[in-house]
PDB file of N, CA and C in Angstrom:
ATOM      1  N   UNK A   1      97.152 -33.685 -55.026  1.00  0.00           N
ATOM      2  CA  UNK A   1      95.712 -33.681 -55.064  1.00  0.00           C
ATOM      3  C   UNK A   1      95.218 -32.699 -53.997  1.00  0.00           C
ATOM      4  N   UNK A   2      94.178 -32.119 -54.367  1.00  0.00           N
ATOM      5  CA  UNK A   2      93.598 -31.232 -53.356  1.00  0.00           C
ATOM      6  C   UNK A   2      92.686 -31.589 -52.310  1.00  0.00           C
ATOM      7  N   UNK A   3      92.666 -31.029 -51.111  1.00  0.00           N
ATOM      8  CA  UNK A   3      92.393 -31.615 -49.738  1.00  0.00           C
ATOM      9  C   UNK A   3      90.384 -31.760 -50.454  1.00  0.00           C
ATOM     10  N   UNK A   4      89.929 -32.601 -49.964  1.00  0.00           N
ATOM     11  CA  UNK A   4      88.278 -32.622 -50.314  1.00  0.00           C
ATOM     12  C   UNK A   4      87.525 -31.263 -49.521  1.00  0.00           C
ATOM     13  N   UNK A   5      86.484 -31.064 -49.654  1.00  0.00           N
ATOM     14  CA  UNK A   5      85.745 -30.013 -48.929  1.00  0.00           C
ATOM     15  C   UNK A   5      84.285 -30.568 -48.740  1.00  0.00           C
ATOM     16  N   UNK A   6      84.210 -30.908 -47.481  1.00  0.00           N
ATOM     17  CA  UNK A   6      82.579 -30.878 -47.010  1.00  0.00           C
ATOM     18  C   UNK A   6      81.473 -29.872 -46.826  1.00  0.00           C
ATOM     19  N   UNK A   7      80.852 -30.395 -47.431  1.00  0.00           N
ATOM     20  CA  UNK A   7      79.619 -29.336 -47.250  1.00  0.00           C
ATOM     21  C   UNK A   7      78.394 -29.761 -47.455  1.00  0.00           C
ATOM     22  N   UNK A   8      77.368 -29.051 -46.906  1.00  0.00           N
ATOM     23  CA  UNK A   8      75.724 -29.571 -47.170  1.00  0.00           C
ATOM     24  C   UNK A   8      75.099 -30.259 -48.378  1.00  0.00           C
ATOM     25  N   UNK A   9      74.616 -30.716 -48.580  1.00  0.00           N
ATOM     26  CA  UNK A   9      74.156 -30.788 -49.831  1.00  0.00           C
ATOM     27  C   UNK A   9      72.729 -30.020 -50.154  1.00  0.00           C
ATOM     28  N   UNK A  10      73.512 -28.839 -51.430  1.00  0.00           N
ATOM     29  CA  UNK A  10      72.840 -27.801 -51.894  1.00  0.00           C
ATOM     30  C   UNK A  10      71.628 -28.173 -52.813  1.00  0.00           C
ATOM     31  N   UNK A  11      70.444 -26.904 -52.846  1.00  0.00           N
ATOM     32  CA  UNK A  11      69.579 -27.561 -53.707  1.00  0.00           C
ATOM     33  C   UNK A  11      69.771 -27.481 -55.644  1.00  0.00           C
ATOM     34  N   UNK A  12      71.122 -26.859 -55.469  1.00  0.00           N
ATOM     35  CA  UNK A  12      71.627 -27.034 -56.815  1.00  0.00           C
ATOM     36  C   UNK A  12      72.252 -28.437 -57.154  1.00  0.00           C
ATOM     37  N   UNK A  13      72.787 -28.828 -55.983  1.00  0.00           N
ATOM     38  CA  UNK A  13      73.404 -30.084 -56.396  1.00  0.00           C
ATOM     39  C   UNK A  13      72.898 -31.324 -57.088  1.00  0.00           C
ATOM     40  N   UNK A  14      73.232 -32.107 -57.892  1.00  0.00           N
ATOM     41  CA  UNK A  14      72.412 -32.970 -58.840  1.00  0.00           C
ATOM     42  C   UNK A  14      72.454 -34.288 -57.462  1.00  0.00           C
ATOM     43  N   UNK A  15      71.209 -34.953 -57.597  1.00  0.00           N
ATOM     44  CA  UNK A  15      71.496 -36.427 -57.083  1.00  0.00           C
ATOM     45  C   UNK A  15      71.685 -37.319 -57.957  1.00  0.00           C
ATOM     46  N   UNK A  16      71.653 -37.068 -59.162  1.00  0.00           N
ATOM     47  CA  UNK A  16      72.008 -38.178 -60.185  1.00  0.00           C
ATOM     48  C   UNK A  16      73.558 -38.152 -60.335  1.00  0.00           C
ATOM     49  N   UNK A  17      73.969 -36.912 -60.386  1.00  0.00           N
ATOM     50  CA  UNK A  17      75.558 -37.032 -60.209  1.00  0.00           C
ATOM     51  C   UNK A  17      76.136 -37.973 -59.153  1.00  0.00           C
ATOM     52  N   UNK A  18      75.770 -37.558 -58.034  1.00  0.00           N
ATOM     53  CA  UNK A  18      76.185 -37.883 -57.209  1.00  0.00           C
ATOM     54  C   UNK A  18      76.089 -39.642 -56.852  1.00  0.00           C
ATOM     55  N   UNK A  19      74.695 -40.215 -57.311  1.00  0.00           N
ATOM     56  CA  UNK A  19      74.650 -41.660 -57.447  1.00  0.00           C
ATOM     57  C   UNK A  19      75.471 -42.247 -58.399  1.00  0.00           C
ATOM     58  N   UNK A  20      75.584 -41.616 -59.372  1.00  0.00           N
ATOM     59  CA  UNK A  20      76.725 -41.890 -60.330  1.00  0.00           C
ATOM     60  C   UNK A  20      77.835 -42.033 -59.585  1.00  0.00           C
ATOM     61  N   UNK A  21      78.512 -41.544 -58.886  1.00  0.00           N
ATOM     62  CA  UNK A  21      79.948 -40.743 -58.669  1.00  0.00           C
ATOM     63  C   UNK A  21      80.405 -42.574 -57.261  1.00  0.00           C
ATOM     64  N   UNK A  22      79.048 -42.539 -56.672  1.00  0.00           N
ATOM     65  CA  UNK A  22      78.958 -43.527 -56.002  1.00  0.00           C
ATOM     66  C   UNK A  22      79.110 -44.836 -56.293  1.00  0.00           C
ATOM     67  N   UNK A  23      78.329 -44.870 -57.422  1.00  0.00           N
ATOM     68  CA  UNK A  23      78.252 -46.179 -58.521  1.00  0.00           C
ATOM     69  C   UNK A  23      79.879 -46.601 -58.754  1.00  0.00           C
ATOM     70  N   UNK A  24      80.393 -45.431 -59.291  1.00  0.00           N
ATOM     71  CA  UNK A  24      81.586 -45.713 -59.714  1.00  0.00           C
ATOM     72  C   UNK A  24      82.732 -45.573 -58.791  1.00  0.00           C
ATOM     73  N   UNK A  25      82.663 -45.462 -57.225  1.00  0.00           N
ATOM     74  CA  UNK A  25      83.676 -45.810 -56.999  1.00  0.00           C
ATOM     75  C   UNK A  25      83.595 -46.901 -56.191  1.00  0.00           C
ATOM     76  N   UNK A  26      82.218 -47.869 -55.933  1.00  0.00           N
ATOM     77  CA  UNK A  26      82.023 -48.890 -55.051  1.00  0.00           C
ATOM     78  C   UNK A  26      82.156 -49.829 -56.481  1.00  0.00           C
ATOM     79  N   UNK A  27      82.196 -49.620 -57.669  1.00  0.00           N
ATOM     80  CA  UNK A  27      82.334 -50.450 -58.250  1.00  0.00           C
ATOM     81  C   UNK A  27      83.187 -51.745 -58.516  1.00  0.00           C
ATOM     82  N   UNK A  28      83.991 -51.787 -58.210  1.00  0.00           N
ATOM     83  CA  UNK A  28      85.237 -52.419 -57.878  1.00  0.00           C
ATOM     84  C   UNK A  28      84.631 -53.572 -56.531  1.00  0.00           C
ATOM     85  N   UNK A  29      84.131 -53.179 -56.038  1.00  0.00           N
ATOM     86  CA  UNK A  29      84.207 -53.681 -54.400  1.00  0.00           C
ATOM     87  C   UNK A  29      82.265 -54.859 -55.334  1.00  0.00           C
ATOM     88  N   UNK A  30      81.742 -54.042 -56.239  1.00  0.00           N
ATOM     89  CA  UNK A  30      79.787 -54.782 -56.607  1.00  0.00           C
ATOM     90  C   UNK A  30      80.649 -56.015 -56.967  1.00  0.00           C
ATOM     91  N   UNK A  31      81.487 -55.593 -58.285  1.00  0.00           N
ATOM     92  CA  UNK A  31      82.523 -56.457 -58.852  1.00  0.00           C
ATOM     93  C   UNK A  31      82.983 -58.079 -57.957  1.00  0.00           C
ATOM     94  N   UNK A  32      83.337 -57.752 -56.751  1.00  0.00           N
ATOM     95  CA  UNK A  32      83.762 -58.651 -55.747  1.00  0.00           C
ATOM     96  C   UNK A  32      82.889 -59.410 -55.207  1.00  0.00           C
ATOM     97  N   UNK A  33      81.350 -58.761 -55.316  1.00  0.00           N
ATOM     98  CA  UNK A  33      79.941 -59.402 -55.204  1.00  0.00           C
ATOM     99  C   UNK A  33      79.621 -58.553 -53.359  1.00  0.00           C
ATOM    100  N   UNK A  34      79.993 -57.818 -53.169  1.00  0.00           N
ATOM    101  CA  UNK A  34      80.253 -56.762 -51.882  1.00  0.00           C
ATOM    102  C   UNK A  34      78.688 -56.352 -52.301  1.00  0.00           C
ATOM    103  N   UNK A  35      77.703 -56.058 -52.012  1.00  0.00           N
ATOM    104  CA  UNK A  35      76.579 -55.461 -51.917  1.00  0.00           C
ATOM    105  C   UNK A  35      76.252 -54.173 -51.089  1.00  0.00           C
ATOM    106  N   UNK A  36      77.120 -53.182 -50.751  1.00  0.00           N
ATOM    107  CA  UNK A  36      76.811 -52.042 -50.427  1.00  0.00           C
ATOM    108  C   UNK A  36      75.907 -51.426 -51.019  1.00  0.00           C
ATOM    109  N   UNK A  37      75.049 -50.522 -50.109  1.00  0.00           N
ATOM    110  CA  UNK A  37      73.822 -49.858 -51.189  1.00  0.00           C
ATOM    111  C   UNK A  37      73.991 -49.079 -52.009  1.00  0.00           C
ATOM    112  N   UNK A  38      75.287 -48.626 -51.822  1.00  0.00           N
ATOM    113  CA  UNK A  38      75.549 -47.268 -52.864  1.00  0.00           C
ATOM    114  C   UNK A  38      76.037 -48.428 -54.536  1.00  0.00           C
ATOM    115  N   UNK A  39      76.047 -49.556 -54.305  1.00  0.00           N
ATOM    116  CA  UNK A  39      76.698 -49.778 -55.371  1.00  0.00           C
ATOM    117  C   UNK A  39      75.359 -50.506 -56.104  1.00  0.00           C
ATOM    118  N   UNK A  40      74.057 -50.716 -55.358  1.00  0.00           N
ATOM    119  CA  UNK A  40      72.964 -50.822 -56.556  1.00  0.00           C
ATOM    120  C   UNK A  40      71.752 -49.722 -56.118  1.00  0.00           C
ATOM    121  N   UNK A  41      72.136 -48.628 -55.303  1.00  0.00           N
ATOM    122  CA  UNK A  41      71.041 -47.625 -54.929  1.00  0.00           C
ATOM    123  C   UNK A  41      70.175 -46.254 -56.195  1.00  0.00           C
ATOM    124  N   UNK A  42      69.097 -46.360 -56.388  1.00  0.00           N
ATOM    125  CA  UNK A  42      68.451 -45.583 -57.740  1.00  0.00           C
ATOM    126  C   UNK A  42      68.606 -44.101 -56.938  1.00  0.00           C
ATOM    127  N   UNK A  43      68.338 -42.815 -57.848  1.00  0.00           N
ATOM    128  CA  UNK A  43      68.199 -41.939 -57.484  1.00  0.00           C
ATOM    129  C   UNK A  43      66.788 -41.511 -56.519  1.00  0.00           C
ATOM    130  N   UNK A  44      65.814 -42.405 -56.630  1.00  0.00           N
ATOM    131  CA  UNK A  44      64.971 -42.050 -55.927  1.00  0.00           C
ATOM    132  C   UNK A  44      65.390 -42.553 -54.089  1.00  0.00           C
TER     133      UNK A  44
END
């Protein structure tokens, strides 16, 4: 797997992607009843 890369967040970048991307990897943990914000946070 390739090393990750940090960087700013561009004004190309989608925030809906990205809440998505969130959604789905705290999912596992909403599942467990874990309430992190990323796992019920809206794009706004």
């Amino acid at each position: 797997m390739a090393e990750p890369i940090l960087r700013p967040f561009g004004a190309n970048d989608s925030i809906s992607e990205l809440t998505g991307l969130l959604h789905r990897a705290y999912a596992r943990l909403a599942a467990m009843g874990l309430k992190f914000v990323a796992t019920w946070q809206t794009d706004d």
